[in-house]
C-alpha atoms as a PDB file:
ATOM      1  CA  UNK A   1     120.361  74.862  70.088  1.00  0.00           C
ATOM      2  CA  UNK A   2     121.542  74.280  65.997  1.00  0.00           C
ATOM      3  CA  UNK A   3     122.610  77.754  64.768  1.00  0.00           C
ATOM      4  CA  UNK A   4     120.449  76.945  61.662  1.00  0.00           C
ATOM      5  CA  UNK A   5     117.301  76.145  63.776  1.00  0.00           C
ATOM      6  CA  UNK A   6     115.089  79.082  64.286  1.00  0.00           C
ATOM      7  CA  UNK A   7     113.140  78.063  67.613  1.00  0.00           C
ATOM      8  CA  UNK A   8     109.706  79.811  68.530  1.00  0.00           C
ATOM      9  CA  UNK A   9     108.739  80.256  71.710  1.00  0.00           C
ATOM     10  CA  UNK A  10     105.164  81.429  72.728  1.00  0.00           C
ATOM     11  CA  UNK A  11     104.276  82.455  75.717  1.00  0.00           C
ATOM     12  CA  UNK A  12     100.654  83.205  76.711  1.00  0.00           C
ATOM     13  CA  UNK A  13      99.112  84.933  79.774  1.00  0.00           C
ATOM     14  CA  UNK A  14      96.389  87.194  81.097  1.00  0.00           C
ATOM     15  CA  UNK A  15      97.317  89.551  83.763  1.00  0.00           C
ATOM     16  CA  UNK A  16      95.716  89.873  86.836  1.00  0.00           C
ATOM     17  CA  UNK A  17      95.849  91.980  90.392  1.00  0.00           C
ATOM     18  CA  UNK A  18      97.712  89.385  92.351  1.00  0.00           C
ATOM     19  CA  UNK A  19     100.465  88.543  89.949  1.00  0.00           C
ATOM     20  CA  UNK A  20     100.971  92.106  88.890  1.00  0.00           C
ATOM     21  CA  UNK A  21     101.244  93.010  92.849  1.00  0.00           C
ATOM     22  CA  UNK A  22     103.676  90.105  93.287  1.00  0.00           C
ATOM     23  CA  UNK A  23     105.839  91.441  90.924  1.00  0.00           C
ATOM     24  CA  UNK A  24     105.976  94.615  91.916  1.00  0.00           C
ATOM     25  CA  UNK A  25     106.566  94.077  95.495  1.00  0.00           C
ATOM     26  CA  UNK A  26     109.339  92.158  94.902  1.00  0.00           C
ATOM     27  CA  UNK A  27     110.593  94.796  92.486  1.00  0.00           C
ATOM     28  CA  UNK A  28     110.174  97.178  94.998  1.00  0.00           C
ATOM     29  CA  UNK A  29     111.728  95.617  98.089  1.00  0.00           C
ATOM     30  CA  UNK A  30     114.699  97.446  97.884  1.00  0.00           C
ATOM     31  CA  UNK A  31     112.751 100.804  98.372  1.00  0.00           C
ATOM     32  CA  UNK A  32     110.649  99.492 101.561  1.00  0.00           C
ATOM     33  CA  UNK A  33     114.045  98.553 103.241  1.00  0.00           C
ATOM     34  CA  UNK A  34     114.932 102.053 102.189  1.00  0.00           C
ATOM     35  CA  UNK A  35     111.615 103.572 103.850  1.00  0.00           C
ATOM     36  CA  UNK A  36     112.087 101.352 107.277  1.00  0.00           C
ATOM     37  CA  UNK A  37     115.904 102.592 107.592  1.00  0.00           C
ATOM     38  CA  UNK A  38     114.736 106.158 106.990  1.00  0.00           C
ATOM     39  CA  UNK A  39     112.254 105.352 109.918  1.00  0.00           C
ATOM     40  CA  UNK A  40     114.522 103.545 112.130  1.00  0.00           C
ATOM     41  CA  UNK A  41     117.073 105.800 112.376  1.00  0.00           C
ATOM     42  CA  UNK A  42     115.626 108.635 114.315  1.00  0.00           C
ATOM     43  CA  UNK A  43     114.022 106.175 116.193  1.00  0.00           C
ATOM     44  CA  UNK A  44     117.065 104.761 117.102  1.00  0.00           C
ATOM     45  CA  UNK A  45     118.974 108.068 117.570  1.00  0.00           C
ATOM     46  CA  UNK A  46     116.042 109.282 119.650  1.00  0.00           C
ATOM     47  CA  UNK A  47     115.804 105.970 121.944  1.00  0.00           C
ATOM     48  CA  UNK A  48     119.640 106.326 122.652  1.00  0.00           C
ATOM     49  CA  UNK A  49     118.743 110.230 123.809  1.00  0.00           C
ATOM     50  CA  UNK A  50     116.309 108.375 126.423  1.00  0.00           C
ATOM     51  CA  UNK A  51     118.833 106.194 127.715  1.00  0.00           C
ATOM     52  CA  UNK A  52     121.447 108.673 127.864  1.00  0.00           C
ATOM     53  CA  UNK A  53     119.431 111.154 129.536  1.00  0.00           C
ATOM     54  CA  UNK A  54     117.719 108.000 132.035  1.00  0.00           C
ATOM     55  CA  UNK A  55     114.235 108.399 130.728  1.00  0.00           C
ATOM     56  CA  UNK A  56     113.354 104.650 130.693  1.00  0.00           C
ATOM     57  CA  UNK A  57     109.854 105.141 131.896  1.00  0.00           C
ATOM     58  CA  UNK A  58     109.692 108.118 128.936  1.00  0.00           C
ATOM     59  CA  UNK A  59     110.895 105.870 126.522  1.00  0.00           C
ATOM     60  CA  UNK A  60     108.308 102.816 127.320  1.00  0.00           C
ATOM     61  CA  UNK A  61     105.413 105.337 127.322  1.00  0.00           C
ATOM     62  CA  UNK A  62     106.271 106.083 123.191  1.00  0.00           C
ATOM     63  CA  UNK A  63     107.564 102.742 122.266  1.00  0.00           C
ATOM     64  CA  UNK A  64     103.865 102.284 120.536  1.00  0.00           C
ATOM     65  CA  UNK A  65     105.088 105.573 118.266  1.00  0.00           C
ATOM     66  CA  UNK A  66     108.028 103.798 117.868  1.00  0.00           C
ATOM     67  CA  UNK A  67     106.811 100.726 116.487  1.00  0.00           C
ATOM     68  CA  UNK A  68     103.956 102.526 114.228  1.00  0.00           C
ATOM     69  CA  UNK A  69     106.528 104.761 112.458  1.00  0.00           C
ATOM     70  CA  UNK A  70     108.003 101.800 110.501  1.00  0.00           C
ATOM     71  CA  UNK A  71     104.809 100.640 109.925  1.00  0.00           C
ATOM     72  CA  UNK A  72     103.760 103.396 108.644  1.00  0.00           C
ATOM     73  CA  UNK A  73     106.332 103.784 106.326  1.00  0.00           C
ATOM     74  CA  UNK A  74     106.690 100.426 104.853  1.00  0.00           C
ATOM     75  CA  UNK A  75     102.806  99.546 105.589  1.00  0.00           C
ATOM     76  CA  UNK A  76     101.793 102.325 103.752  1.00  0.00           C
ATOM     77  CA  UNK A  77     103.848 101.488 100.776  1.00  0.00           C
ATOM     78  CA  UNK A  78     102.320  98.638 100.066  1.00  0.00           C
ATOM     79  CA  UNK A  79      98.960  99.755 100.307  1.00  0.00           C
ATOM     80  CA  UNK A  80      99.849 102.370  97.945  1.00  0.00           C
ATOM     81  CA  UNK A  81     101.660  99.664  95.616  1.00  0.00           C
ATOM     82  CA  UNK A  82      98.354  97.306  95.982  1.00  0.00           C
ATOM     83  CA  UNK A  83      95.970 100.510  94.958  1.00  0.00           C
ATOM     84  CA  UNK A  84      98.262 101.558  92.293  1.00  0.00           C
ATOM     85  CA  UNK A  85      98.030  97.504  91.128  1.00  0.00           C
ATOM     86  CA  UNK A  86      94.124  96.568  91.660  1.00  0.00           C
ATOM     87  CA  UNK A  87      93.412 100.187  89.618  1.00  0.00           C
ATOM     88  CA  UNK A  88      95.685  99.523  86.669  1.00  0.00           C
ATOM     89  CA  UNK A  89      94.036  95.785  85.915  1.00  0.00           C
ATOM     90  CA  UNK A  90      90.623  96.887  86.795  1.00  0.00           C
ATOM     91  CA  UNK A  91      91.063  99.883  84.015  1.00  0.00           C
ATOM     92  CA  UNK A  92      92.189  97.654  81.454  1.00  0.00           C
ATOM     93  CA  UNK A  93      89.395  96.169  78.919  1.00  0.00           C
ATOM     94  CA  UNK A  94      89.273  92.341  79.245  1.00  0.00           C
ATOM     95  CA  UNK A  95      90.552  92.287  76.202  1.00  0.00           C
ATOM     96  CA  UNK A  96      94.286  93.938  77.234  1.00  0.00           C
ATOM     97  CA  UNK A  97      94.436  91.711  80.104  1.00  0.00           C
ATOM     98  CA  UNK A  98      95.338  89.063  77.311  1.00  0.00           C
ATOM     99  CA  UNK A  99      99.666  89.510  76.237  1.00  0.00           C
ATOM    100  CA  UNK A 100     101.222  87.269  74.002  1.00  0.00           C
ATOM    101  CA  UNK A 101     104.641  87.452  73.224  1.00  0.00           C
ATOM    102  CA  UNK A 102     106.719  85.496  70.723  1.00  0.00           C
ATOM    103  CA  UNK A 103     110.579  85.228  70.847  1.00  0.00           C
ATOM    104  CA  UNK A 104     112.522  83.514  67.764  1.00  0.00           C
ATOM    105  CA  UNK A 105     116.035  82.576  68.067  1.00  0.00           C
ATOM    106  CA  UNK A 106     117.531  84.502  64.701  1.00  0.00           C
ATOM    107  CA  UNK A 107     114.996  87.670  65.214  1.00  0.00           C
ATOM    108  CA  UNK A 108     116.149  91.255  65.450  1.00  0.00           C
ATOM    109  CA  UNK A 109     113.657  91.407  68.500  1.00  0.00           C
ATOM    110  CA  UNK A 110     110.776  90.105  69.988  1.00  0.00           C
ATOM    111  CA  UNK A 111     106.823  90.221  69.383  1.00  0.00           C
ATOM    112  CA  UNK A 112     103.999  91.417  72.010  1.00  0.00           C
ATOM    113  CA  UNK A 113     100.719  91.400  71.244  1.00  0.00           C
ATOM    114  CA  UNK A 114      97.462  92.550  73.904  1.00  0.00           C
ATOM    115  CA  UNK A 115      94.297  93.284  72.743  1.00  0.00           C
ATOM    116  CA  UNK A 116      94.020  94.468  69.332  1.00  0.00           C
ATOM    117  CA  UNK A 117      97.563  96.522  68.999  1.00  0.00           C
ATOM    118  CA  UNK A 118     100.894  94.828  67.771  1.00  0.00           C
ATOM    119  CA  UNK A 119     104.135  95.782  68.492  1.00  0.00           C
ATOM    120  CA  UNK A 120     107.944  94.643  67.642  1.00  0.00           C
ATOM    121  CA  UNK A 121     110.243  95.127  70.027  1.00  0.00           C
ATOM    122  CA  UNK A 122     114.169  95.340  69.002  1.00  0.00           C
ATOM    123  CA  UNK A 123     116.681  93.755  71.031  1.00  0.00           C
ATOM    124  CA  UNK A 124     118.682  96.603  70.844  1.00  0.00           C
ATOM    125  CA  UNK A 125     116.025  98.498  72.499  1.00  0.00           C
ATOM    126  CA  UNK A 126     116.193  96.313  75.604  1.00  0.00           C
ATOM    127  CA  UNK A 127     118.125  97.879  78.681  1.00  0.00           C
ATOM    128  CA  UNK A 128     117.930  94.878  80.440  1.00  0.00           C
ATOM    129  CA  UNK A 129     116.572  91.376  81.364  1.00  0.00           C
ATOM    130  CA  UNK A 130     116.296  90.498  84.733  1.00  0.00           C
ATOM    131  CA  UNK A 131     114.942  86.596  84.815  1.00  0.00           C
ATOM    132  CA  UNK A 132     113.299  86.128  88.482  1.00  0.00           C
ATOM    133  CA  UNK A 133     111.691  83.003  89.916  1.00  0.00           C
ATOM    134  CA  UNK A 134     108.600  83.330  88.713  1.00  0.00           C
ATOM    135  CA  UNK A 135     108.889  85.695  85.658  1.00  0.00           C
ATOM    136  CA  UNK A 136     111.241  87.806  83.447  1.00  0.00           C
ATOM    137  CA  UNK A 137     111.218  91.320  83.383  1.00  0.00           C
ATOM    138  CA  UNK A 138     112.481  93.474  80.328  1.00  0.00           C
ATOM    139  CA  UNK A 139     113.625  97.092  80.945  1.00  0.00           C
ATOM    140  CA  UNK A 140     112.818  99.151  77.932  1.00  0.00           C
ATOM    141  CA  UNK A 141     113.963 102.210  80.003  1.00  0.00           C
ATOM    142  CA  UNK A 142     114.775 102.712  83.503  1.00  0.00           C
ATOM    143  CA  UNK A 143     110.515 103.705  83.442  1.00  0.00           C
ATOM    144  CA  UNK A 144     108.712 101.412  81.287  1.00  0.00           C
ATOM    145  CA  UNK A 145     109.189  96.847  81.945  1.00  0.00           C
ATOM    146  CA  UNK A 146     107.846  94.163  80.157  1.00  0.00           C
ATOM    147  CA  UNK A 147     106.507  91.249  82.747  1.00  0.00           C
ATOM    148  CA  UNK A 148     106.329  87.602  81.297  1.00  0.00           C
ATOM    149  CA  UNK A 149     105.602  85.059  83.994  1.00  0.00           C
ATOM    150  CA  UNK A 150     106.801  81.737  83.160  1.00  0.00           C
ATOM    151  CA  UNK A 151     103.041  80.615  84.210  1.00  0.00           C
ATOM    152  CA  UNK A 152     102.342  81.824  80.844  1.00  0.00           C
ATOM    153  CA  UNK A 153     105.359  79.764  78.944  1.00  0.00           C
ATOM    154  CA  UNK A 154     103.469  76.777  76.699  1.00  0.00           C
ATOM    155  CA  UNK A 155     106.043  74.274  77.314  1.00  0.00           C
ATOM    156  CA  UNK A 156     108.568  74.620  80.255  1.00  0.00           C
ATOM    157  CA  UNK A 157     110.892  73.701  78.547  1.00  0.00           C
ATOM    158  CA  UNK A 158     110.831  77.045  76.817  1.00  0.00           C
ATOM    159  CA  UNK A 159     112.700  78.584  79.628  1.00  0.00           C
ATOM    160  CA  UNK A 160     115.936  77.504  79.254  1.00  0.00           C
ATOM    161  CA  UNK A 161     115.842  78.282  75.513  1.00  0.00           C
ATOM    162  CA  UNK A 162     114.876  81.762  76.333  1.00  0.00           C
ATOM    163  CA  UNK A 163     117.840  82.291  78.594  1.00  0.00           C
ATOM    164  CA  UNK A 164     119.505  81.147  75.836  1.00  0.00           C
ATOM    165  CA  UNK A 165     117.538  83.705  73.258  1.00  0.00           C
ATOM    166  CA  UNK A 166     118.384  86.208  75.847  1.00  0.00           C
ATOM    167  CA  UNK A 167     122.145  85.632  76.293  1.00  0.00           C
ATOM    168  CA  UNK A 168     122.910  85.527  73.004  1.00  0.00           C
ATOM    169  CA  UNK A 169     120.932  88.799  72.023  1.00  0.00           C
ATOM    170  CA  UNK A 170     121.533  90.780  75.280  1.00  0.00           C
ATOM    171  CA  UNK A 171     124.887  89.356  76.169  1.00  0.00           C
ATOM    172  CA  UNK A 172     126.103  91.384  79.670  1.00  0.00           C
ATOM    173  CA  UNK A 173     122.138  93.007  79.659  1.00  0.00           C
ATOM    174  CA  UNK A 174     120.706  89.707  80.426  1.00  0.00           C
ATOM    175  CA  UNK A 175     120.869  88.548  84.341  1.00  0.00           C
ATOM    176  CA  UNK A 176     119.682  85.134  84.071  1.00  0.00           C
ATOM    177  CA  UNK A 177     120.070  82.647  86.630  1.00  0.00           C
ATOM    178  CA  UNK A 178     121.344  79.036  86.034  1.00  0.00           C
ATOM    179  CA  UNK A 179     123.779  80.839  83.713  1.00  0.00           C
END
C-alpha cells in the first residue's frame, strides 16, 4: 500500500440471529469450559469418595446426575446465549439490521453507519482488534464490540488491506492473523 494512496474499504452487512449467535459462542467458549470445570470437579471429587469408600453400585445408580450436571451448566449457557441473541435481532427495526462501515487508510478512525444514526469512531478509542475466521471484532471497552464479518467485505481482497489499516493504526492492539 503507497503511503500517498488513501484506500477505502466498504464493508456492507445485515445482521441476523445465526451469525450474531456464531459469534458470540465462539466469543464465549472460554466461559463454557469455565462452567464444565466448575461442574466437573465435584463430580470428580465426589466419584473418587465412591471408590474410596467401595460404593461402585452407589456410584452407577447417580452417574445420570453426573452426566446432567455438565450439561446443565454448559447446555444452559447456550440456551441463554441463543435467547439473549434471537431477542436482540428480533428487537431491532429492519432498518438497524443494516451496518455499514467504512475504513480509510490516512483516517483518524473509522465510519459505522445502521439505520438512520452516524457515528465516527477514533482509532484511539479502540481497545482492541481481534480478526477471527469469519469476522473482526473491535473492543471499544472491555463491554461494548463492534462485529464486521468478512461476508459483508465488497471485495475480498479488502481483508488484507484492513489488517494492514489495522496494524498500522492499532499497532500491539490489533491481533490479526497472517501477520
Amino acid at each position: 500500500m503507497n503511503p500517498r494512496e488513501i484506500t477505502t474499504i466498504h464493508v456492507d452487512y445485515e445482521i441476523n440471529r445465526r451469525d450474531l449467535f456464531e459469534v458470540n459462542l465462539d466469543l464465549a467458549k472460554w466461559r463454557l469450559v469455565v462452567g464444565l470445570l466448575v461442574a466437573a470437579i465435584p463430580i470428580a471429587g465426589l466419584s473418587y469418595l465412591f471408590i474410596l469408600i467401595d460404593e461402585g453400585k452407589t456410584l452407577l445408580q447417580l452417574s445420570p446426575l453426573f452426566i446432567g450436571a455438565p450439561l446443565m451448566a454448559v447446555g444452559g449457557q447456550v440456551l441463554r446465549l441463543h435467547a439473549a441473541c434471537r431477542k436482540f435481532v428480533s428487537a431491532l427495526p429492519a432498518s438497524q439490521r443494516r451496518f455499514q462501515y467504512l475504513f480509510q487508510s490516512e483516517g483518524d478512525g473509522y465510519d459505522l453507519t445502521y439505520g438512520d444514526s452516524f457515528s465516527h469512531i477514533a482509532w484511539k478509542d479502540v481497545l482492541k482488534a481481534i480478526e477471527k475466521p469469519a469476522y473482526f471484532v473491535f473492543y471499544l471497552n472491555r463491554f461494548e464490540a463492534r462485529i464486521v464479518p468478512k461476508a459483508g467485505f465488497h471485495l475480498p481482497a479488502d481483508i488484507p488491506v484492513l489488517r494492514s489499516i489495522l496494524s498500522a493504526k492499532l499497532g500491539t492492539k490489533a491481533k490479526l492473523l497472517n501477520r
